[in-house]
Protein backbone atom coordinates (compact mmCIF):
# COMPACT_ATOMS: atom_id res chain seq x y z
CA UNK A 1 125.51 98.40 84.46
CA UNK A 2 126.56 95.27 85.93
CA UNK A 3 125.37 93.77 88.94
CA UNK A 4 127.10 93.97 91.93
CA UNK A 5 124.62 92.79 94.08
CA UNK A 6 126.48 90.22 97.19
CA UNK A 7 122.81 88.58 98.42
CA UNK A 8 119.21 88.96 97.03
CA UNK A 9 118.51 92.05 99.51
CA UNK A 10 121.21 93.82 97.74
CA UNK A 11 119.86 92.33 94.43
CA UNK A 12 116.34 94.06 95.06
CA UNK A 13 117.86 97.47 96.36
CA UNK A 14 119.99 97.50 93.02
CA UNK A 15 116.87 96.62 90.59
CA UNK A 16 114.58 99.03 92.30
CA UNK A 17 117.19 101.65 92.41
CA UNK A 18 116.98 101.22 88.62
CA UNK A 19 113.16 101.25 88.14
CA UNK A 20 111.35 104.41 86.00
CA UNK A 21 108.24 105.79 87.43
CA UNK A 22 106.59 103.88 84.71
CA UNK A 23 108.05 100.76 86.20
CA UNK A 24 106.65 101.50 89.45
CA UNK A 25 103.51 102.32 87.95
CA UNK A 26 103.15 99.40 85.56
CA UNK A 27 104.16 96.88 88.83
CA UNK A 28 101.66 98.96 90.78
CA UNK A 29 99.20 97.73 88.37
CA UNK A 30 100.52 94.17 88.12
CA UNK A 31 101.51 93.38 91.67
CA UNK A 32 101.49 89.60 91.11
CA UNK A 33 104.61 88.09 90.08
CA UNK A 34 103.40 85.64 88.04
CA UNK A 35 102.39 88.24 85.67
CA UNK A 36 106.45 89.33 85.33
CA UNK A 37 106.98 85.37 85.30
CA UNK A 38 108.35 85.35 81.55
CA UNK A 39 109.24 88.69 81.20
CA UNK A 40 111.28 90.88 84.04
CA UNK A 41 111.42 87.41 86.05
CA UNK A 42 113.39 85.74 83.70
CA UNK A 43 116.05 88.70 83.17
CA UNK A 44 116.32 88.49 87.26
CA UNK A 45 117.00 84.82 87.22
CA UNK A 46 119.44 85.37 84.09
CA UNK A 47 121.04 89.08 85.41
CA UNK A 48 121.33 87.24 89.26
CA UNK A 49 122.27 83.91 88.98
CA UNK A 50 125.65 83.95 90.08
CA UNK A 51 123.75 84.04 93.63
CA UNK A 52 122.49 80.67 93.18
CA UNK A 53 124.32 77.95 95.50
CA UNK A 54 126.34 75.61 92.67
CA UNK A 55 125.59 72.54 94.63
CA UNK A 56 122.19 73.43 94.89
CA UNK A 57 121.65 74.54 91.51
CA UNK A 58 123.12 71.23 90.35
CA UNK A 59 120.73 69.61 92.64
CA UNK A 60 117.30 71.42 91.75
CA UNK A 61 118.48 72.55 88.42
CA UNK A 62 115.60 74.69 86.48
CA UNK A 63 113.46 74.56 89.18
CA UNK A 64 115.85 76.41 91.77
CA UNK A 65 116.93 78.91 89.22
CA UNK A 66 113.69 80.33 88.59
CA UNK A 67 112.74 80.75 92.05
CA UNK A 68 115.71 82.96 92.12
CA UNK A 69 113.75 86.06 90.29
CA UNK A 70 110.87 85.52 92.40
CA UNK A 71 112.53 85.53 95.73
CA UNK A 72 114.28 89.00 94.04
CA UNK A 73 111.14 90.26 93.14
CA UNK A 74 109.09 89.79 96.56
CA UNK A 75 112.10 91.30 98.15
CA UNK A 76 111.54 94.71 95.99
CA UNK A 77 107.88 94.82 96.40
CA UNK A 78 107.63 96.73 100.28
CA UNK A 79 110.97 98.36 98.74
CA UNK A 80 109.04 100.49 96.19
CA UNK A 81 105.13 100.17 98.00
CA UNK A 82 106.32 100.58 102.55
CA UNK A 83 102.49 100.48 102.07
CA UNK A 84 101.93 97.14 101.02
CA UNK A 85 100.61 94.52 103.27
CA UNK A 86 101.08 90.84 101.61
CA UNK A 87 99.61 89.08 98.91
């Protein structure tokens, strides 16, 4: 499926929509992002980076790209746990 996602709100809302209960129960486990760093963070930077700002991007670079799947991902976090308080 292809994204379709206009901001990162929309972005989050489409990846959790996607997520298995194993998902949820393996992020459960491994709240953190920078345990999905290399792994799920990389395929939201890569699956989302037509969001990125051009100018910006050609600006920052590497830097502002990766921040990109962990803005996504702190986004989804009170999507799947309404429970959860902060870091």
């Amino acid at each position: 499926m292809e994204p379709n996602a206009k901001n990162y709100e929309e972005a989050a809302a489409e990846c959790v929509a996607a997520l298995s209960a194993e998902d949820i129960e393996y992020f459960r486990l491994h709240i953190g992002y920078s345990h999905h760093h290399f792994g799920y963070g990389l395929y939201l930077r890569n699956r989302y980076s037509y969001l990125l700002d051009k100018e910006m991007y050609s600006l920052l670079g590497d830097n502002y790209r990766d921040g990109l799947g962990e803005c996504i991902y702190h986004l989804m976090i009170p999507m799947i746990f309404p429970e959860f308080k902060g870091y």
